[in-house]
Structure formats: structure tokens, C-alpha cells
N, C-alpha and C. Protein backbone atom coordinates (compact mmCIF):
# COMPACT_ATOMS: atom_id res chain seq x y z
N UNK A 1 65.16 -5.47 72.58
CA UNK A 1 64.96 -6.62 73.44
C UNK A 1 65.02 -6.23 74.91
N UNK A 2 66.21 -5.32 75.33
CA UNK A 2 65.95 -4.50 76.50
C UNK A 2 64.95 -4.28 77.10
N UNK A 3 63.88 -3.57 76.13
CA UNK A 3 62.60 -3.05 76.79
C UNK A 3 61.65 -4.04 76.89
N UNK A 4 61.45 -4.65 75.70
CA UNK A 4 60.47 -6.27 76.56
C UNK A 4 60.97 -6.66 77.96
N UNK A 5 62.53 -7.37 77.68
CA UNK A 5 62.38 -7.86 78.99
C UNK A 5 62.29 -6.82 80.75
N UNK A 6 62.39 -5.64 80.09
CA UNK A 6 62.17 -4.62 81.22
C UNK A 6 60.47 -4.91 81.63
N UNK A 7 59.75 -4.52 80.28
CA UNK A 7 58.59 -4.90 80.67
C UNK A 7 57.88 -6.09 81.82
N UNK A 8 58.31 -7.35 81.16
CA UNK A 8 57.88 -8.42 81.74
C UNK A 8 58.37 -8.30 83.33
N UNK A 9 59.75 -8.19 83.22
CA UNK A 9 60.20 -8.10 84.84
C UNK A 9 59.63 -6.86 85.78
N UNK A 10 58.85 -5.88 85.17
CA UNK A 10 57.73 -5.07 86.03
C UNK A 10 56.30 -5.74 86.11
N UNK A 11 56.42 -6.29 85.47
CA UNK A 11 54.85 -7.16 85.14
C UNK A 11 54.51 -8.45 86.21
N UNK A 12 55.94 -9.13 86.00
CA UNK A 12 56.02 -10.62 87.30
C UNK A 12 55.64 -9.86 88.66
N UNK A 13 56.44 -8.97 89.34
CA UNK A 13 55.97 -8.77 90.61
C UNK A 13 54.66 -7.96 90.76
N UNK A 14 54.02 -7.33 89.94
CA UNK A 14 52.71 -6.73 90.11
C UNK A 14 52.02 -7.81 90.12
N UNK A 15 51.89 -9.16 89.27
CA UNK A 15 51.03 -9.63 89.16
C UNK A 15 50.83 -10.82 90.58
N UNK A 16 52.23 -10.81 91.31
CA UNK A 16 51.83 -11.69 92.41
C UNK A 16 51.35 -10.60 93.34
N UNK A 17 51.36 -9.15 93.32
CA UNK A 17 50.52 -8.74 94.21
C UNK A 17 49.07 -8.39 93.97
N UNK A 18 48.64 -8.80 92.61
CA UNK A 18 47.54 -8.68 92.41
C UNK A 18 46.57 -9.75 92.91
N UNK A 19 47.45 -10.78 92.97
CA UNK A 19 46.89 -12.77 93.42
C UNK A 19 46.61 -12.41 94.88
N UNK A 20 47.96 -11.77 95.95
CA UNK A 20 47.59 -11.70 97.02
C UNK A 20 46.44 -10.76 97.58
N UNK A 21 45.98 -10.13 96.19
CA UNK A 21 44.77 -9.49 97.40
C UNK A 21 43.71 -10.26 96.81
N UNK A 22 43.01 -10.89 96.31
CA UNK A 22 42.69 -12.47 96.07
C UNK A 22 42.62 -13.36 96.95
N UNK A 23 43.71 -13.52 97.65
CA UNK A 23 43.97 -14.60 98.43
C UNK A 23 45.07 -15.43 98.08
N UNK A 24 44.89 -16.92 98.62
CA UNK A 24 46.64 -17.68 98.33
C UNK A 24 46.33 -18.76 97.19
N UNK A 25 44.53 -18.72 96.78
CA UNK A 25 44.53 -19.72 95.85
C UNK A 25 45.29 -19.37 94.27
N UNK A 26 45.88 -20.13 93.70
CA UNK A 26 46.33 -19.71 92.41
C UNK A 26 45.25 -20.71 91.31
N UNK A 27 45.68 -20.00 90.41
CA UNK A 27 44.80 -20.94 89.09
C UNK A 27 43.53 -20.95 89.16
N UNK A 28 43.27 -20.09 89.47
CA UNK A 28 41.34 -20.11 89.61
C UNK A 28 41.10 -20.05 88.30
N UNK A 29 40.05 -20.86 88.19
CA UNK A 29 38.99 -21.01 86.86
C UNK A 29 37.75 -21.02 87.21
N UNK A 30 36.84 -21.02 86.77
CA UNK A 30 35.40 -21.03 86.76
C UNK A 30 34.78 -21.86 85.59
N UNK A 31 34.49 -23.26 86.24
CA UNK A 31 34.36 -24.51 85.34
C UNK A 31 32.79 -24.12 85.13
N UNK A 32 31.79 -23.85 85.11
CA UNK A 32 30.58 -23.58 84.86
C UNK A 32 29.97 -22.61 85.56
N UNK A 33 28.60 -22.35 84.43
CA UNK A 33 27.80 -20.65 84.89
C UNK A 33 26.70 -21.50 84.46
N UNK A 34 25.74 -20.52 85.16
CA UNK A 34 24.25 -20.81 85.40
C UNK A 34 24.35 -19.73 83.49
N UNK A 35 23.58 -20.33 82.61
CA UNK A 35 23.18 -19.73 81.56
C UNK A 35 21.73 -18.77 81.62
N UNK A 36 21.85 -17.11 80.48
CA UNK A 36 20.71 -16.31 81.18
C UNK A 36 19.42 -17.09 81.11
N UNK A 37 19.23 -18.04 80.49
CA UNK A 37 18.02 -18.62 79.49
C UNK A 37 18.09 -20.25 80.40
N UNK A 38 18.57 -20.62 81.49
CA UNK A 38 18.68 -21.60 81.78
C UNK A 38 17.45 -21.77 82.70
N UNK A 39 16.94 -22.92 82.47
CA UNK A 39 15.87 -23.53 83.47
C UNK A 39 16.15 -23.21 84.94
N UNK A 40 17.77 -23.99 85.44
CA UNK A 40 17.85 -23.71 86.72
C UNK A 40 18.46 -22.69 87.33
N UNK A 41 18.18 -22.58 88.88
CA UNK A 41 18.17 -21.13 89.29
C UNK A 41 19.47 -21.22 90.06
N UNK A 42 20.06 -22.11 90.62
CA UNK A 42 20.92 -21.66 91.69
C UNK A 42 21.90 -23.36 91.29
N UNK A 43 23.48 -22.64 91.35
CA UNK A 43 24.20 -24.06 91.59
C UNK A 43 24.97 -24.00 92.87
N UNK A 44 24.76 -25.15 93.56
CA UNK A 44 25.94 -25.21 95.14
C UNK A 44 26.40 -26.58 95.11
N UNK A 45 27.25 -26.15 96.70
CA UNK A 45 28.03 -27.14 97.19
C UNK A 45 28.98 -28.18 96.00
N UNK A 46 29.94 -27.56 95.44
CA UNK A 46 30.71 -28.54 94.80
C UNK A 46 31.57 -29.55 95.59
N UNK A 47 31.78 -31.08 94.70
CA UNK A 47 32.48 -32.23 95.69
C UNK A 47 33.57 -32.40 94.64
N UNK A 48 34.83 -32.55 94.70
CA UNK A 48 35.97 -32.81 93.82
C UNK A 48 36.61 -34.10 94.27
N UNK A 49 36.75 -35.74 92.97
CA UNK A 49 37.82 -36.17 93.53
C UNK A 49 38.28 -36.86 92.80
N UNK A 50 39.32 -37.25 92.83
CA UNK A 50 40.62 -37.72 91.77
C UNK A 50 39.93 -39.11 91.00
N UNK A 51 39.69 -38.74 90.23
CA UNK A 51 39.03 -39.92 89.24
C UNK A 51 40.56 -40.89 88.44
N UNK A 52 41.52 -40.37 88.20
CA UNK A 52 42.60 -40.64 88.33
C UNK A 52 44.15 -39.69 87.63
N UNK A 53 45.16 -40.19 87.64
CA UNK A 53 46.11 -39.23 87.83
C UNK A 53 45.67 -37.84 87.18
N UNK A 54 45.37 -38.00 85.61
CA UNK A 54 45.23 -36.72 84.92
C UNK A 54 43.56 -36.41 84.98
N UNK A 55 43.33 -37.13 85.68
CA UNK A 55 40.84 -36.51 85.74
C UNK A 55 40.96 -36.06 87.37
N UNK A 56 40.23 -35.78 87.43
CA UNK A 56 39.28 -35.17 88.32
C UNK A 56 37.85 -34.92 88.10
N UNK A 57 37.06 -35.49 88.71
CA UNK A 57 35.50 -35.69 88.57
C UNK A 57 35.47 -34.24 89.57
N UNK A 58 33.96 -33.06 89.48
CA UNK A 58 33.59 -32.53 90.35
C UNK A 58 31.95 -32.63 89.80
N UNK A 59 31.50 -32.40 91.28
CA UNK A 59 29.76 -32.72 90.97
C UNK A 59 29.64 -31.52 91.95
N UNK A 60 28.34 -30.94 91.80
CA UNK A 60 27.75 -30.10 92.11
C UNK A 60 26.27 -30.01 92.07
N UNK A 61 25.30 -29.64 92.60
CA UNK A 61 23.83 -29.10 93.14
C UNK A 61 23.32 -27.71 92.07
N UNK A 62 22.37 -28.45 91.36
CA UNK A 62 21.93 -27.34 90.41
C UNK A 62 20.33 -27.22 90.83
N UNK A 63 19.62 -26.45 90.60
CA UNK A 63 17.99 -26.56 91.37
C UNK A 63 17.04 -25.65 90.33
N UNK A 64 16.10 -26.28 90.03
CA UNK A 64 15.46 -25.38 88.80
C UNK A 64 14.00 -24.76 89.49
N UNK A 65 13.85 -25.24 90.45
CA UNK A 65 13.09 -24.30 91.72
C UNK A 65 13.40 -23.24 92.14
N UNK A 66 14.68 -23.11 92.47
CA UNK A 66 15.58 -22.03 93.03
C UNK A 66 15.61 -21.95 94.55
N UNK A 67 15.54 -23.16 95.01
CA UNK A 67 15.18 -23.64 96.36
C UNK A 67 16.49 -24.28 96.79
N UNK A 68 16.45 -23.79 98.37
CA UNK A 68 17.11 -24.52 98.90
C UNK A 68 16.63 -25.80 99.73
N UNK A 69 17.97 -26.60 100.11
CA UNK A 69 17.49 -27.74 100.74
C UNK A 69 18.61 -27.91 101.84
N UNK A 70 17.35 -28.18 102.83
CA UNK A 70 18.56 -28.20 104.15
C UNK A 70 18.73 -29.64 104.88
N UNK A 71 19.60 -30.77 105.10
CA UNK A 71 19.30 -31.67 105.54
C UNK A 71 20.39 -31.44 106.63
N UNK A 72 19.33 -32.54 107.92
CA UNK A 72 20.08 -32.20 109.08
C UNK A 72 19.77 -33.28 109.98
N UNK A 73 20.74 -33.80 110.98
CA UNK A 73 20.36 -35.40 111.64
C UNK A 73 18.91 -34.37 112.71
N UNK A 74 18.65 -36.04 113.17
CA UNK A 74 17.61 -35.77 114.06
C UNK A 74 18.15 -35.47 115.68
N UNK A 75 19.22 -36.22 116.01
CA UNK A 75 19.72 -35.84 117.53
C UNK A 75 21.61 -36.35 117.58
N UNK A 76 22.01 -36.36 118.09
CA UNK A 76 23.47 -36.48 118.30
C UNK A 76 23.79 -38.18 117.58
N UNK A 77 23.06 -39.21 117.98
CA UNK A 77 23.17 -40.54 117.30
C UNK A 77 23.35 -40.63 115.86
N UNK A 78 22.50 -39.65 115.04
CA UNK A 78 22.60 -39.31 113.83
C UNK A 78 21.22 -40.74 113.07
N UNK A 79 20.40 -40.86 113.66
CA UNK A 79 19.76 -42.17 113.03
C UNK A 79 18.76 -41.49 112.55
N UNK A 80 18.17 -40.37 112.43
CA UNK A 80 17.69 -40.25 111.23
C UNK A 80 17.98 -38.73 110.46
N UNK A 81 17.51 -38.64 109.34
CA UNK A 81 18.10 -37.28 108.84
C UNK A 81 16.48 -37.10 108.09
N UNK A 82 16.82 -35.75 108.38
CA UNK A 82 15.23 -34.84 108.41
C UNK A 82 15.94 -33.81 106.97
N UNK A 83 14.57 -33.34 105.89
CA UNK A 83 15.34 -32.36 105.22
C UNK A 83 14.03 -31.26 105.83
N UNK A 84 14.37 -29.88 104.94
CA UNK A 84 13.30 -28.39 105.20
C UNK A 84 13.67 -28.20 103.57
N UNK A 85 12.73 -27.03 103.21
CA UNK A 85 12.85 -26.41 101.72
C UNK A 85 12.74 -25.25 102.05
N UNK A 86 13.56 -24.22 101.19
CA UNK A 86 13.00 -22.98 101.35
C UNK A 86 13.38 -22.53 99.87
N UNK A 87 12.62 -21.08 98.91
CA UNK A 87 12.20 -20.48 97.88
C UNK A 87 12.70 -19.60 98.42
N UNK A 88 13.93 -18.66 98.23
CA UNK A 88 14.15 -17.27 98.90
C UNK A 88 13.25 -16.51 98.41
N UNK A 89 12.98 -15.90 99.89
CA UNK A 89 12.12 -15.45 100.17
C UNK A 89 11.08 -15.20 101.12
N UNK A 90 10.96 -16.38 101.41
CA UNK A 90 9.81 -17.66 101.98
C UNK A 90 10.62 -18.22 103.32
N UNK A 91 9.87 -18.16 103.99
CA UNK A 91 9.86 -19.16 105.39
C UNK A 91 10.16 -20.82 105.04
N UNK A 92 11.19 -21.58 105.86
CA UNK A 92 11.47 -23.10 105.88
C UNK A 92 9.95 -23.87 105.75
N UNK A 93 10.18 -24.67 105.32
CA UNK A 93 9.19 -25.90 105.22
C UNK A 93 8.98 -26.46 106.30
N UNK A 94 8.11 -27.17 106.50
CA UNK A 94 8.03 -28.00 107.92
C UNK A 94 8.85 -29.32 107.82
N UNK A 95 9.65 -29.87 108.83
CA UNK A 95 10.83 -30.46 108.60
C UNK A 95 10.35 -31.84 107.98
N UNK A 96 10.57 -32.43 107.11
CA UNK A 96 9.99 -34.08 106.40
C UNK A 96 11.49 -35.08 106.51
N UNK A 97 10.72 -36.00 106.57
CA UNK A 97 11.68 -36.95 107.07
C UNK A 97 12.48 -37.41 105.54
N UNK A 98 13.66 -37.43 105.63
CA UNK A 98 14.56 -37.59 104.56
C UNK A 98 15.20 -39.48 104.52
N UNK A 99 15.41 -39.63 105.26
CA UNK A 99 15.88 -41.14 105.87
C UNK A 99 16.12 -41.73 107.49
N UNK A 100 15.36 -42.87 107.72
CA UNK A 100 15.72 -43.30 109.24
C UNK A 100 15.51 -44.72 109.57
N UNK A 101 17.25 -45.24 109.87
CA UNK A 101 16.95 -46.11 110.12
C UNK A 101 17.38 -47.03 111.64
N UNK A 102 17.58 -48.36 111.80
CA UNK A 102 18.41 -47.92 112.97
C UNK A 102 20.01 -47.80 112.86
N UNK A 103 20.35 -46.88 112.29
CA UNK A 103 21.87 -46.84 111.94
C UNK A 103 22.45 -45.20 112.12
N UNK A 104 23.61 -45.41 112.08
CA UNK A 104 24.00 -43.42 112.07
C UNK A 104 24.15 -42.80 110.17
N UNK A 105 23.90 -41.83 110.21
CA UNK A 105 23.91 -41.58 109.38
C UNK A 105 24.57 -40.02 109.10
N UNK A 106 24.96 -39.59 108.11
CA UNK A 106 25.85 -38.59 107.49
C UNK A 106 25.40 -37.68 106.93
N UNK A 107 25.45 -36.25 106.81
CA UNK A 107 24.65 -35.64 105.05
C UNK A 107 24.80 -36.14 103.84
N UNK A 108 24.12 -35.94 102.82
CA UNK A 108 24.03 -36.28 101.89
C UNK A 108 24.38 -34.76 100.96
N UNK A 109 24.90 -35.73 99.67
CA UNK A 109 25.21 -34.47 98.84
C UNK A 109 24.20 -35.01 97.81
N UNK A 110 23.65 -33.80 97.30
CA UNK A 110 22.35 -33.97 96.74
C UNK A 110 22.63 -33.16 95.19
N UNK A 111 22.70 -33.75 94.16
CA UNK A 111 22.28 -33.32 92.39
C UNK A 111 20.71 -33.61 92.13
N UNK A 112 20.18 -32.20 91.57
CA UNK A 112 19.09 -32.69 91.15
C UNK A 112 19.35 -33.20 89.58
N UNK A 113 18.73 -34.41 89.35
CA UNK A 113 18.75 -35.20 88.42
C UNK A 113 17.22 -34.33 87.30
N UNK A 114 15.77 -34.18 87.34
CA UNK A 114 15.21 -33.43 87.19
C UNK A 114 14.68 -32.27 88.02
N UNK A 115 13.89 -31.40 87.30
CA UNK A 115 13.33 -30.77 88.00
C UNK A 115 12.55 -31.41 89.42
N UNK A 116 13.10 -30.99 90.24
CA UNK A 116 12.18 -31.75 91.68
C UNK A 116 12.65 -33.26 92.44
N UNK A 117 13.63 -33.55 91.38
CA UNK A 117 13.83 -35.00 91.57
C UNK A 117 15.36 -35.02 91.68
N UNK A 118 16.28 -35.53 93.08
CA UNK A 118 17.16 -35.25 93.58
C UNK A 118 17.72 -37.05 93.42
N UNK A 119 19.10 -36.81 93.21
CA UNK A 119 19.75 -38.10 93.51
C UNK A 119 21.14 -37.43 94.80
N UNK A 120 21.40 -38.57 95.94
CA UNK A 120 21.46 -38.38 96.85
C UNK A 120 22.50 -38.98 97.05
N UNK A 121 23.78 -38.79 97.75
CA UNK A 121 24.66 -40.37 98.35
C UNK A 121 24.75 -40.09 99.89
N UNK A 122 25.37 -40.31 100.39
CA UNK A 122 25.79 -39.98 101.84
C UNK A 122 25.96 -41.47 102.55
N UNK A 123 27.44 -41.40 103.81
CA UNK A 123 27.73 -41.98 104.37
C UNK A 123 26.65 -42.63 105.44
N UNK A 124 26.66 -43.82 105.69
CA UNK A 124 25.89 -44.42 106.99
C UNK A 124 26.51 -45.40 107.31
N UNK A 125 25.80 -46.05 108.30
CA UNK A 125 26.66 -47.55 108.85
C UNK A 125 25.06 -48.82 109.16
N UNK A 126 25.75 -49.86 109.26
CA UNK A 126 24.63 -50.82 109.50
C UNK A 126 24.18 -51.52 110.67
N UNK A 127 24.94 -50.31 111.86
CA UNK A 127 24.48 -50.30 113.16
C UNK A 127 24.15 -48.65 113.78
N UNK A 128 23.48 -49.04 114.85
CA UNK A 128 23.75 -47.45 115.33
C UNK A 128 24.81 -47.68 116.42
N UNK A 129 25.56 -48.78 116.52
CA UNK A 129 26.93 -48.49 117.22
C UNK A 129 27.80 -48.09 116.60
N UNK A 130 28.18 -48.32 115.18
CA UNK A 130 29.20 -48.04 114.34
C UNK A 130 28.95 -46.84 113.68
N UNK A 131 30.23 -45.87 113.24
CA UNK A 131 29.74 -44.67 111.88
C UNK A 131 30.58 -45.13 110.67
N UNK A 132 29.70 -44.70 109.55
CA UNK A 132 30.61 -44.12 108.87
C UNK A 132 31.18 -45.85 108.45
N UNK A 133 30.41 -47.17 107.94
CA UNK A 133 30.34 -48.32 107.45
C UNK A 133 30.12 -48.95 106.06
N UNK A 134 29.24 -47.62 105.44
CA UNK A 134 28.22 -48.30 104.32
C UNK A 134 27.79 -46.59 103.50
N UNK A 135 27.53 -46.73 102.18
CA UNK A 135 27.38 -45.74 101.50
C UNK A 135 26.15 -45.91 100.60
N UNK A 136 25.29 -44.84 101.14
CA UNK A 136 23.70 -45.20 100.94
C UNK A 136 23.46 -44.08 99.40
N UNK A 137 22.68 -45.01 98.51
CA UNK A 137 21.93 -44.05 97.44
C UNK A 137 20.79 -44.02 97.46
N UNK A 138 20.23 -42.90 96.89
CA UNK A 138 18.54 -43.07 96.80
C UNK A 138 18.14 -41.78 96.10
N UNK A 139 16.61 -41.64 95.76
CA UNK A 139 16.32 -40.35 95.25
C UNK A 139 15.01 -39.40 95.56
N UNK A 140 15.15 -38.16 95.89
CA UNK A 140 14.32 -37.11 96.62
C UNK A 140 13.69 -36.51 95.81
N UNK A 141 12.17 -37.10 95.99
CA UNK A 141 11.19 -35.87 95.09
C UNK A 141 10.79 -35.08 96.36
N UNK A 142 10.77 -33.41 95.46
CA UNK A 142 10.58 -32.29 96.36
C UNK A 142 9.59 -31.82 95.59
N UNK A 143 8.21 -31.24 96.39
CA UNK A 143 6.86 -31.01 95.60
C UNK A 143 7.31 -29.63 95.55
């Protein structure tokens, strides 16, 4: 019994210096992988939030293009938001108008729902004096 617990008590402090060259996060998991045989090419931007005490909802950006998507306001007011595409590889798209109204508006976090076809949320308001009022949905076909 000696030597087990000798073991383990060499084992505890190696293994917190193995975390710190890692970093300070603990408990890392890796909740999903792109499969070799999978349609889509690239997953980003995950959003996490307490669905309640014991859930947690996280959503994330999957793309079967393998494209990115860049959305970005039009000037400091934030009243309209412009997206670009790009195929790594490839040069940006020419900028297309994503939403504008007269109000401020937020990024959007974007799931593609199908191939090409994006569902969207993001913060806005129902003035352009106010931010950050009203929570807009809608959905983005990308040719």
C-alpha cells in the first residue's frame, strides 16, 4: 500500500505542472469535431449560456463552403451592418449589405442552418439614439 500511495503523491504534483504549461484553464474537453467524411468544412466562434442550473446550451458556426464570413457596421452609429465572403484562398467579396435600418445595430452570431443558408441573431435597438434595445432574427443566403 506504501508504494501506491507513493506513486499517486508523485503523480498529483507532475500533473499540475503539466496543466500549467497549458495554461490556467482546467477541465478542457472537446465537445465536437468536424467528422473526415463530413459535408462541412470549418466550425467557429462558439456562444455558451446557462440554460439552467445543471445545462448549458453552446452554439457554434459550422460552414459546408468552407468560407468565411465577415460582418462589420457601416460607420461608428452602427445603422447598418455590411457582410464580405471569403473561400481560403481567395480574395474578400465585395462588401453586400447584411441589414440597415434606422437603428444601431450589433454583430450577429451566425449558424448555418443549410448549406448556404445562415440563421442569424444579434443585438439592435429601435432608434438610432438608443443601443442595444431589441434582439433581431433573420436568415442569410450566401451564393
Amino acid at each position: 500500500m506504501n508504494k501506491l500511495l507513493t506513486v499517486l503523491l508523485l503523480f498529483l504534483p507532475l500533473t499540475g505542472v503539466l496543466a500549467a504549461d497549458n495554461g490556467d484553464v482546467m477541465d478542457v474537453r472537446e465537445i465536437d469535431r468536424l467528422r473526415p467524411d463530413s459535408t462541412y468544412k470549418l466550425i467557429w466562434e462558439p456562444h455558451l449560456a446557462k440554460w439552467t442550473d445543471k445545462h448549458l446550451v453552446c452554439c457554434y458556426g459550422v460552414d459546408a463552403g468552407g468560407r468565411h464570413i465577415y460582418v462589420y457596421k457601416d460607420n461608428a452609429n452602427r445603422e447598418g451592418l455590411w457582410y464580405k465572403t471569403k473561400v481560403s484562398g481567395d480574395a474578400w467579396s465585395i462588401p453586400i449589405r447584411f441589414y440597415q435600418e434606422n437603428n444601431r445595430n450589433s454583430y450577429p452570431t451566425l449558424v448555418e442552418d443549410k448549406p448556404g443558408e445562415w440563421i442569424a441573431v444579434w443585438d439592435s435597438s429601435n432608434s438610432p439614439d438608443k443601443k442595444r434595445t431589441a434582439i433581431r432574427f433573420g436568415r442569410l443566403k450566401v451564393e
